[in-house]
Protein backbone atom coordinates (compact mmCIF):
# COMPACT_ATOMS: atom_id res chain seq x y z
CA UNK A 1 -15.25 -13.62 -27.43
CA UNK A 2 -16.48 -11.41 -24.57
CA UNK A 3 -16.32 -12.95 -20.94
CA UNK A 4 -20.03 -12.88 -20.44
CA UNK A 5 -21.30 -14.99 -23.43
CA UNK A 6 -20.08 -18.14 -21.18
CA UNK A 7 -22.20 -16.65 -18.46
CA UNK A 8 -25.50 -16.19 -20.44
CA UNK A 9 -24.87 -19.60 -22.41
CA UNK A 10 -25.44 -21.22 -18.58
CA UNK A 11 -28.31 -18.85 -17.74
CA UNK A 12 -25.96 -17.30 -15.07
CA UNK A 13 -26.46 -13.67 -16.33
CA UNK A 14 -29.67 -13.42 -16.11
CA UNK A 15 -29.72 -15.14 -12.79
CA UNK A 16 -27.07 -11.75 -11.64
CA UNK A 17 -29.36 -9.40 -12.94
CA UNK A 18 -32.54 -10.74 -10.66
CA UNK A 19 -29.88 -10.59 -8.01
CA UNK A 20 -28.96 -7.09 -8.91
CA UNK A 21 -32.34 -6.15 -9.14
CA UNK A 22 -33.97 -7.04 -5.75
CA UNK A 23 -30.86 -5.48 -4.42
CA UNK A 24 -32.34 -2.13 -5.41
CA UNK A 25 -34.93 -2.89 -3.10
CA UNK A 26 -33.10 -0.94 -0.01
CA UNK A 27 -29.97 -0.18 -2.19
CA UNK A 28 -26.94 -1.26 -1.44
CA UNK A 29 -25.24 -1.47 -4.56
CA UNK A 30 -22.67 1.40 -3.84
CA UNK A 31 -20.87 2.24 -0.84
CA UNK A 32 -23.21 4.62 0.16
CA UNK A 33 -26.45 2.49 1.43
CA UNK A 34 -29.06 4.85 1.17
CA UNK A 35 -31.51 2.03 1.35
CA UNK A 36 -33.94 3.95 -1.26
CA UNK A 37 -36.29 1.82 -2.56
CA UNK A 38 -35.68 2.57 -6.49
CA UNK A 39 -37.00 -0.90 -7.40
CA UNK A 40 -40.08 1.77 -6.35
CA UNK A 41 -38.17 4.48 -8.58
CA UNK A 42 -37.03 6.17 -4.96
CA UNK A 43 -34.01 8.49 -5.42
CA UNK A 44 -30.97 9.14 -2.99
CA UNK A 45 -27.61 10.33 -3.51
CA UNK A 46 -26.82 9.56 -7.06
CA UNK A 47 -30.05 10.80 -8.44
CA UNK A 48 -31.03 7.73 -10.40
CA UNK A 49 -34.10 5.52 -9.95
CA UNK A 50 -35.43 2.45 -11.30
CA UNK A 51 -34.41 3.32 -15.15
CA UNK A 52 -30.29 3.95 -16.03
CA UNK A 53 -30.25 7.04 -17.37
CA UNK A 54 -27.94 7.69 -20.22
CA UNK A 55 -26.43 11.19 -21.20
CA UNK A 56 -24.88 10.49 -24.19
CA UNK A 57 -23.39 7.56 -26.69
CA UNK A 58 -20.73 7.86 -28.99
CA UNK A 59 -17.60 6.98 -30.39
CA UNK A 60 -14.77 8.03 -28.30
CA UNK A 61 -11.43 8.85 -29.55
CA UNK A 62 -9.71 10.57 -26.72
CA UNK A 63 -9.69 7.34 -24.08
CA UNK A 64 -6.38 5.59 -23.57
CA UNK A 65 -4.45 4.36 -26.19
CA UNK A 66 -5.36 0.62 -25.79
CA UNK A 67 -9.12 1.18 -25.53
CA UNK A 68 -9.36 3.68 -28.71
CA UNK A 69 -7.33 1.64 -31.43
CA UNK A 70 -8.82 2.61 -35.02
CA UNK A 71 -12.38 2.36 -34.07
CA UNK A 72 -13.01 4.63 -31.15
CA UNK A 73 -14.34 3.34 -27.34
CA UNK A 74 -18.13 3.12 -27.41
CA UNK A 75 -18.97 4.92 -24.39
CA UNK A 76 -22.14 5.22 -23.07
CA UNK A 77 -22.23 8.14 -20.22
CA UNK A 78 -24.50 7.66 -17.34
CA UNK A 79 -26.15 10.52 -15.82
CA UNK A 80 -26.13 10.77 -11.76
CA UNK A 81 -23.44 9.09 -10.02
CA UNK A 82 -22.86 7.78 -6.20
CA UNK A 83 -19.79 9.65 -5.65
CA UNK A 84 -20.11 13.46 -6.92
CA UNK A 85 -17.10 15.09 -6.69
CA UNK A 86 -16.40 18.49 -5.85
CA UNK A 87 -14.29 18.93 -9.12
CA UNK A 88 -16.14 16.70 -11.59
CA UNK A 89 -15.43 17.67 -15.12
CA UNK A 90 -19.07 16.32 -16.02
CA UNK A 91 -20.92 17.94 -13.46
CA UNK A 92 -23.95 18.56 -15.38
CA UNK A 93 -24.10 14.96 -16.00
CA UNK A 94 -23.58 13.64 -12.64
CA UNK A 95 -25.17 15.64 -10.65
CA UNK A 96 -28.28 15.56 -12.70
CA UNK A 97 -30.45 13.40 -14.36
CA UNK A 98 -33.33 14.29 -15.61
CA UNK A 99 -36.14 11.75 -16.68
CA UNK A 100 -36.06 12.25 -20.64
CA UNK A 101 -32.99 10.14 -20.27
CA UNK A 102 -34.51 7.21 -18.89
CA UNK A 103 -33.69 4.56 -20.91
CA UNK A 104 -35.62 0.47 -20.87
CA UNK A 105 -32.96 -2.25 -20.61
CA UNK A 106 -34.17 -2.97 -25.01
CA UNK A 107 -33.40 1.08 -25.24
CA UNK A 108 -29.87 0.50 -23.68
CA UNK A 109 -28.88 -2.67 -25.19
CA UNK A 110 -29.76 -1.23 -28.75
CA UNK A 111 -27.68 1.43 -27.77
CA UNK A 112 -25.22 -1.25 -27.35
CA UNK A 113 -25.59 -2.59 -30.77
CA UNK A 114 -25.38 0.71 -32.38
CA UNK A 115 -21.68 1.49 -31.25
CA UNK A 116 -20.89 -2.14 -32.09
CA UNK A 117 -22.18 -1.73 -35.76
CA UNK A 118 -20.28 1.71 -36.03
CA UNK A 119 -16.68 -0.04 -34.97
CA UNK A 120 -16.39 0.44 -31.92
CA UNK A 121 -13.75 -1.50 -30.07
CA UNK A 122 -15.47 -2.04 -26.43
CA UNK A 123 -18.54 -0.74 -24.86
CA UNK A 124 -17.29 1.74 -22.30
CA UNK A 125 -19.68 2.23 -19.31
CA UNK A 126 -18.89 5.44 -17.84
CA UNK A 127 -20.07 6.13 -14.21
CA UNK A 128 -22.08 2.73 -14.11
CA UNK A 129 -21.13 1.85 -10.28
CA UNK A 130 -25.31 3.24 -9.53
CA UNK A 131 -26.64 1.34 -12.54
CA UNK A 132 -25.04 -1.74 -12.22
CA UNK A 133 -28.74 -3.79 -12.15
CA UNK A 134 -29.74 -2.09 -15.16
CA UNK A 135 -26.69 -2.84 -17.43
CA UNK A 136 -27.12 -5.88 -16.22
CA UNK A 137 -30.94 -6.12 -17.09
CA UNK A 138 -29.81 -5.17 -20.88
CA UNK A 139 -27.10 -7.35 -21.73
CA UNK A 140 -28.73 -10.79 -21.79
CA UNK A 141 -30.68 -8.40 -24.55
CA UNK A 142 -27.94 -7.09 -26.56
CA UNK A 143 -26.28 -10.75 -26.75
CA UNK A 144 -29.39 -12.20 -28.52
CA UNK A 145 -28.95 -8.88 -30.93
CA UNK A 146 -25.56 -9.89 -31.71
CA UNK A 147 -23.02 -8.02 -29.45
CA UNK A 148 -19.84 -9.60 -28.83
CA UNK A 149 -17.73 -6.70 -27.68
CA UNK A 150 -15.61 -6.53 -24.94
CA UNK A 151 -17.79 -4.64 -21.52
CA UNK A 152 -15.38 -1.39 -19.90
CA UNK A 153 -16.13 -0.84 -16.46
CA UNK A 154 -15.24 2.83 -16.17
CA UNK A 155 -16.02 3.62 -12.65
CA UNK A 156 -14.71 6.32 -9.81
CA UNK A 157 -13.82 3.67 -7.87
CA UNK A 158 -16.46 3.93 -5.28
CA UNK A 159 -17.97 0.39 -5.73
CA UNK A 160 -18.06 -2.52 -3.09
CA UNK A 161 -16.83 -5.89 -3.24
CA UNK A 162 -20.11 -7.29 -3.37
CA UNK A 163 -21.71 -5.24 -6.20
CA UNK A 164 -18.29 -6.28 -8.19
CA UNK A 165 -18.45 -10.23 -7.65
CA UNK A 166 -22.26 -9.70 -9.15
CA UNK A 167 -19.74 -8.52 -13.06
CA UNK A 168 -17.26 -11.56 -12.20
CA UNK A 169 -17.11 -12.62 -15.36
CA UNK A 170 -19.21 -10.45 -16.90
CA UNK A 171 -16.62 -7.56 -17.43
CA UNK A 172 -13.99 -7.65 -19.53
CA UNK A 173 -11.82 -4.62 -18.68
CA UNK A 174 -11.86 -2.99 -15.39
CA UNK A 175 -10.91 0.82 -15.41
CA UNK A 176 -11.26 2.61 -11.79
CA UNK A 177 -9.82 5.74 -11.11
CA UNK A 178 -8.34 6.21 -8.16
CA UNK A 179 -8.85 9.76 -6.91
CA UNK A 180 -7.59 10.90 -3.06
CA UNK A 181 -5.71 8.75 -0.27
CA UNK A 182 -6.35 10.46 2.87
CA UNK A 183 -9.64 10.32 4.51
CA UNK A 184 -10.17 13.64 5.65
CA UNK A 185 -9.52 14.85 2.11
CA UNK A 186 -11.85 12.47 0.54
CA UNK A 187 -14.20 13.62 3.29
CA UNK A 188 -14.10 16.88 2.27
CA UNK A 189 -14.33 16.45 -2.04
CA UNK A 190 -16.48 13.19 -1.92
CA UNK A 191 -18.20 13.62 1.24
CA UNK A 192 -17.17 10.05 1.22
CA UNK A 193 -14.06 9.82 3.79
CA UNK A 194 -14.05 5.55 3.21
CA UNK A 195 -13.03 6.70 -0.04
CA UNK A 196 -9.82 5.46 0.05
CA UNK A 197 -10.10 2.37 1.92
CA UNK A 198 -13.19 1.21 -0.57
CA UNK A 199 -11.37 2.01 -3.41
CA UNK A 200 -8.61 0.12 -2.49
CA UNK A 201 -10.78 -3.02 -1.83
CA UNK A 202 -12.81 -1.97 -4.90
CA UNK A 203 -9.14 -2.29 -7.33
CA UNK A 204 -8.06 -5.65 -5.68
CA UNK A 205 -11.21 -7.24 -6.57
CA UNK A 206 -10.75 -6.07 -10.00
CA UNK A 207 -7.66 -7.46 -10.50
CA UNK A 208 -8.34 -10.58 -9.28
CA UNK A 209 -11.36 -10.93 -11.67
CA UNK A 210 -9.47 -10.05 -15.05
CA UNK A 211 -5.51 -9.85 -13.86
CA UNK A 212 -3.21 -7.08 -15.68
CA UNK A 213 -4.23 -5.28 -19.03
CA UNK A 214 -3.90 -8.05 -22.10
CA UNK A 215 -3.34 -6.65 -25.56
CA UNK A 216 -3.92 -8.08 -28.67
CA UNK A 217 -1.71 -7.96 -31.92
CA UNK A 218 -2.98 -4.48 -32.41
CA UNK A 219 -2.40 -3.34 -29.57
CA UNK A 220 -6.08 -2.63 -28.42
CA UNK A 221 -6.84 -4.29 -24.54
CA UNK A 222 -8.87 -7.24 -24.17
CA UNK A 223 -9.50 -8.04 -20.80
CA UNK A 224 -7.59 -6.72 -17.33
CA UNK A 225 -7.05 -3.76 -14.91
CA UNK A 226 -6.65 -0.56 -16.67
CA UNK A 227 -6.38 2.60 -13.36
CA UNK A 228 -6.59 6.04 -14.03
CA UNK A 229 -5.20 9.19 -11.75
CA UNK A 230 -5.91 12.53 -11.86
CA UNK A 231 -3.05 14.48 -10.48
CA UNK A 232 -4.36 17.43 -8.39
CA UNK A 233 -2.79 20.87 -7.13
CA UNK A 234 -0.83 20.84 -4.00
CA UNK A 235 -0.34 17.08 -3.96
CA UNK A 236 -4.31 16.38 -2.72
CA UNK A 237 -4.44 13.20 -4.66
CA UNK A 238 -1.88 11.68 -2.69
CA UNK A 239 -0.10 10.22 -6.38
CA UNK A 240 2.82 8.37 -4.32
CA UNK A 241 0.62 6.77 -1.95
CA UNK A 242 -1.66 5.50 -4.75
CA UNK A 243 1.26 4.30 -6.96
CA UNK A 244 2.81 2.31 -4.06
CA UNK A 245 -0.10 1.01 -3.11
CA UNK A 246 -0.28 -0.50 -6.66
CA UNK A 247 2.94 -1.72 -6.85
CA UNK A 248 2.43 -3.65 -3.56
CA UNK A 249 -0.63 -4.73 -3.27
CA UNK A 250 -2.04 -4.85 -6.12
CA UNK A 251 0.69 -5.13 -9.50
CA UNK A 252 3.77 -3.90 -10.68
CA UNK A 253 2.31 -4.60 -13.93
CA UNK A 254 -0.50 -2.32 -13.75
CA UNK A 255 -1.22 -0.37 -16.56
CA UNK A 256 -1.72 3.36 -15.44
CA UNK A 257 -3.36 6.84 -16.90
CA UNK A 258 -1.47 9.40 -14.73
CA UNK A 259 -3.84 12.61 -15.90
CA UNK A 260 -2.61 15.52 -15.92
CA UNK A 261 -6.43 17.80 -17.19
CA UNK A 262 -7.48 18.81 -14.40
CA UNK A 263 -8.70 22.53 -13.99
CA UNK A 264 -11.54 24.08 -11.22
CA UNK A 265 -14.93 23.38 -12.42
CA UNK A 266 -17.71 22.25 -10.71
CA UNK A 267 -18.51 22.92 -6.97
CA UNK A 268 -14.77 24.07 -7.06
CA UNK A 269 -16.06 27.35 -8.86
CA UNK A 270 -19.20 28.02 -7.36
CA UNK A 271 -17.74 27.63 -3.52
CA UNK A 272 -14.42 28.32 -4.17
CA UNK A 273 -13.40 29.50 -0.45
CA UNK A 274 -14.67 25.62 0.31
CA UNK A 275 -11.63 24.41 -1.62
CA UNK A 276 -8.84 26.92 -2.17
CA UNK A 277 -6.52 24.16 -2.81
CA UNK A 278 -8.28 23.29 -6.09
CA UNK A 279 -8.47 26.56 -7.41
CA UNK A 280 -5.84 26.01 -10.04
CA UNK A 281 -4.76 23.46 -12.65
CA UNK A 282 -1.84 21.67 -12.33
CA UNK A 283 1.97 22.71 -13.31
CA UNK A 284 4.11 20.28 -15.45
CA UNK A 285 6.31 20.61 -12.00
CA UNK A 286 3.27 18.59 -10.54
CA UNK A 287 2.79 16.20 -13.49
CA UNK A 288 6.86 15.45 -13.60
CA UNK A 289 6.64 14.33 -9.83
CA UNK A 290 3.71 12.32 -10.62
CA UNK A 291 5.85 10.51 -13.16
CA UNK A 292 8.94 10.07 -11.07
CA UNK A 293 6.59 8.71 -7.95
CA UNK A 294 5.06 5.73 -10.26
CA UNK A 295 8.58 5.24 -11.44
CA UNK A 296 10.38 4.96 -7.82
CA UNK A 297 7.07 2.56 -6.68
CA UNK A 298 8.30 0.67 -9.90
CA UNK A 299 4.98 1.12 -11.62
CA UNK A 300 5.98 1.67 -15.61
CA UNK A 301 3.66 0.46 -17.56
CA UNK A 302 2.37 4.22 -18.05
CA UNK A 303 -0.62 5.46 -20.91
CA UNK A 304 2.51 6.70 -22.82
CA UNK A 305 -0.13 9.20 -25.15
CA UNK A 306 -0.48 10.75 -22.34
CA UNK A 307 2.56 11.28 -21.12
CA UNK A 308 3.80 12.26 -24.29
CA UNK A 309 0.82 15.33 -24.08
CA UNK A 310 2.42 16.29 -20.78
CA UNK A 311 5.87 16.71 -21.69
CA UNK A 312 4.96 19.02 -24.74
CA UNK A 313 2.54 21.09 -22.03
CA UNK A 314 5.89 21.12 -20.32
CA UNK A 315 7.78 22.85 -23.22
CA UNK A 316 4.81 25.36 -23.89
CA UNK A 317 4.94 26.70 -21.15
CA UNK A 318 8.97 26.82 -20.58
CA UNK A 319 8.75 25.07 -17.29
C-alpha cells in the first residue's frame, strides 16, 4: 500500500495540506520566494496561482524501465514551473499556463483515479515542485475514491528542504533530475545560480525519506530515489561532478537515467547567440564519457533501456 494511506488514516495529510496552503500566502514553497500571494491567485515566476494547472494526463510508456512495467506511468504534466530552463523540451508547457487548465483539487484527484482504473503503475507528477499545496489538497480526495497507487515526485530538482519534509511520507518514489553543477552556469540557463547547491540539499532529503529504488518481483519500483541527467554539449552539465557527488554523499546504490535526448529548443533557439554552447545535440562521444564518469564514481546501477538506446545511436551514426 502507498506511503500516504498511514498518513491520512491519522488525519496527518490533511493537516500538511492546511500547512501547504497558508504557505502560499507569501510563497515560499520553491527556492525562489517570490512571496506572491496566490492563496489570492497572485502569479510570480512559475506562472501558476491558486489552482494547479494540468497540461495533460496519460499513460506513459517511454519513462524508465522500473516506472513503466506493463501498464504505463500515469503522469499528470503540470503547466508553469519555478525553474524554466533555457533548453526545456516542454517549453510551451512550462512557461505557460493558461487558465482553461485550472483544475479543483475533486478535478485533479479524479484525474488520479482515471489513470489508476486504466493500469497505470504510479501516478507520476511531473513539474509539481510549484503545486505542491494543491496535490496535496487532492489526495486526501482521491484516497476516499479508491487510489492506492504509488505518488512519483518528478521534479527539476529545484525544491527546498522544507517544502519536501511537508511529502515525508506522503511520496513514494522520488525522481529529481539533476541538471548543471557550477553556479555561474546554472546562473545563466536557470537564472537560478543556487541551483546546484539546492539541488543537492533537495536529493539528500529525498533519500533519506524513501532510501534507494526498491523493486518488486516484476521489476516495477515501489518506493526510493530514482535521479535523472541530461547530458549536455561541451560538458555544461558537469556529469562527473554530479555522479561523484552521488556516490559520496548521497548512494552508491542510486539508481540513475543518464539521458542522452537532448537537442536546442526552447530559449536555446530563439536567442541562440545567448547560449552557443547549447546549440547542438549531443555526440555518442559525449554520452560514452557520461557512462564511464558514473562508472569511475562507482555509480552502476544505470536505466539500462537507456543505455542500450545510446549505444545503437552510437552505431548509426559510425562514431
Amino acid at each position: 500500500m502507498a506511503a500516504y494511506h498511514d498518513l491520512d488514516a491519522r488525519g496527518a495529510l490533511a493537516e500538511r495540506a492546511r500547512e501547504a496552503a497558508e504557505r502560499l500566502r507569501e510563497c515560499r514553497l520553491c527556492p525562489r520566494a517570490c512571496g506572491a500571494d496566490r492563496s489570492a491567485d497572485e502569479r510570480a515566476t512559475c506562472g501558476v496561482g491558486r489552482r494547479a494547472c494540468v497540461a495533460s494526463a496519460h499513460l506513459h510508456f517511454g519513462e524508465e524501465s522500473p516506472l513503466v512495467g506493463t501498464g504505463g506511468s500515469g503522469t499528470i504534466f503540470f503547466a508553469g514551473c519555478n525553474l524554466g530552463c533555457c533548453f526545456c523540451q516542454n517549453f510551451d508547457i512550462s512557461h505557460e499556463a493558461h487558465p482553461s487548465q485550472e483544475v479543483t483539487p475533486e478535478r485533479l484527484a479524479r484525474v488520479m483515479l482515471d489513470l489508476q482504473r486504466r493500469g497505470a503503475h504510479n501516478i507520476n507528477l511531473v513539474t509539481p515542485s510549484h503545486v505542491v499545496a494543491q496535490v496535496l489538497e487532492a489526495l486526501p480526495i482521491a484516497i476516499d475514491g479508491g487510489l492506492e497507487l504509488p505518488l512519483v515526485y518528478n521534479s527539476g530538482g529545484y525544491d527546498t528542504v522544507e517544502t519536501l519534509e511537508l511529502l515525508d511520507g506522503v511520496v513514494d518514489i522520488y525522481m529529481p533530475d539533476i541538471k548543471v553543477r557550477a553556479p555561474d552556469v546554472a546562473g545563466r540557463f536557470f537564472g537560478a545560480p543556487d541551483y546546484p547547491e539546492v539541488a543537492a540539499a533537495a536529493v539528500k532529503e529525498m533519500h533519506r525519506q524513501v532510501g534507494d529504488l526498491e523493486l518488486d518481483g516484476d521489476g516495477v519500483a515501489v518506493r526510493g530515489l530514482l535521479v535523472r541527467h541530461l547530458v549536455m554539449p561541451e560538458g555544461t552539465a558537469g556529469t562527473r561532478e554530479w555522479m561523484r557527488f552521488l556516490a559520496d554523499e548521497v548512494s552508491r546504490n542510486t539508481y540513475v537515467n543518464i539521458m542522452g535526448q537532448y537537442h536546442p529548443c526552447g530559449l536555446v533557439l530563439s536567442r541562440p547567440a545567448d547560449f552557443p554552447e547549447l546549440a547542438r545535440p549531443v555526440t555518442a562521444s559525449e554520452m560514452d564519457q557520461a557512462f564511464r564518469d558514473a562508472d569511475e564514481a562507482g555509480i552502476t546501477r544505470l536505466d539500462e533501456r537507456r543505455r542500450r538506446a545510446v549505444d545503437l545511436f552510437r552505431l548509426l551514426l559510425g562514431e
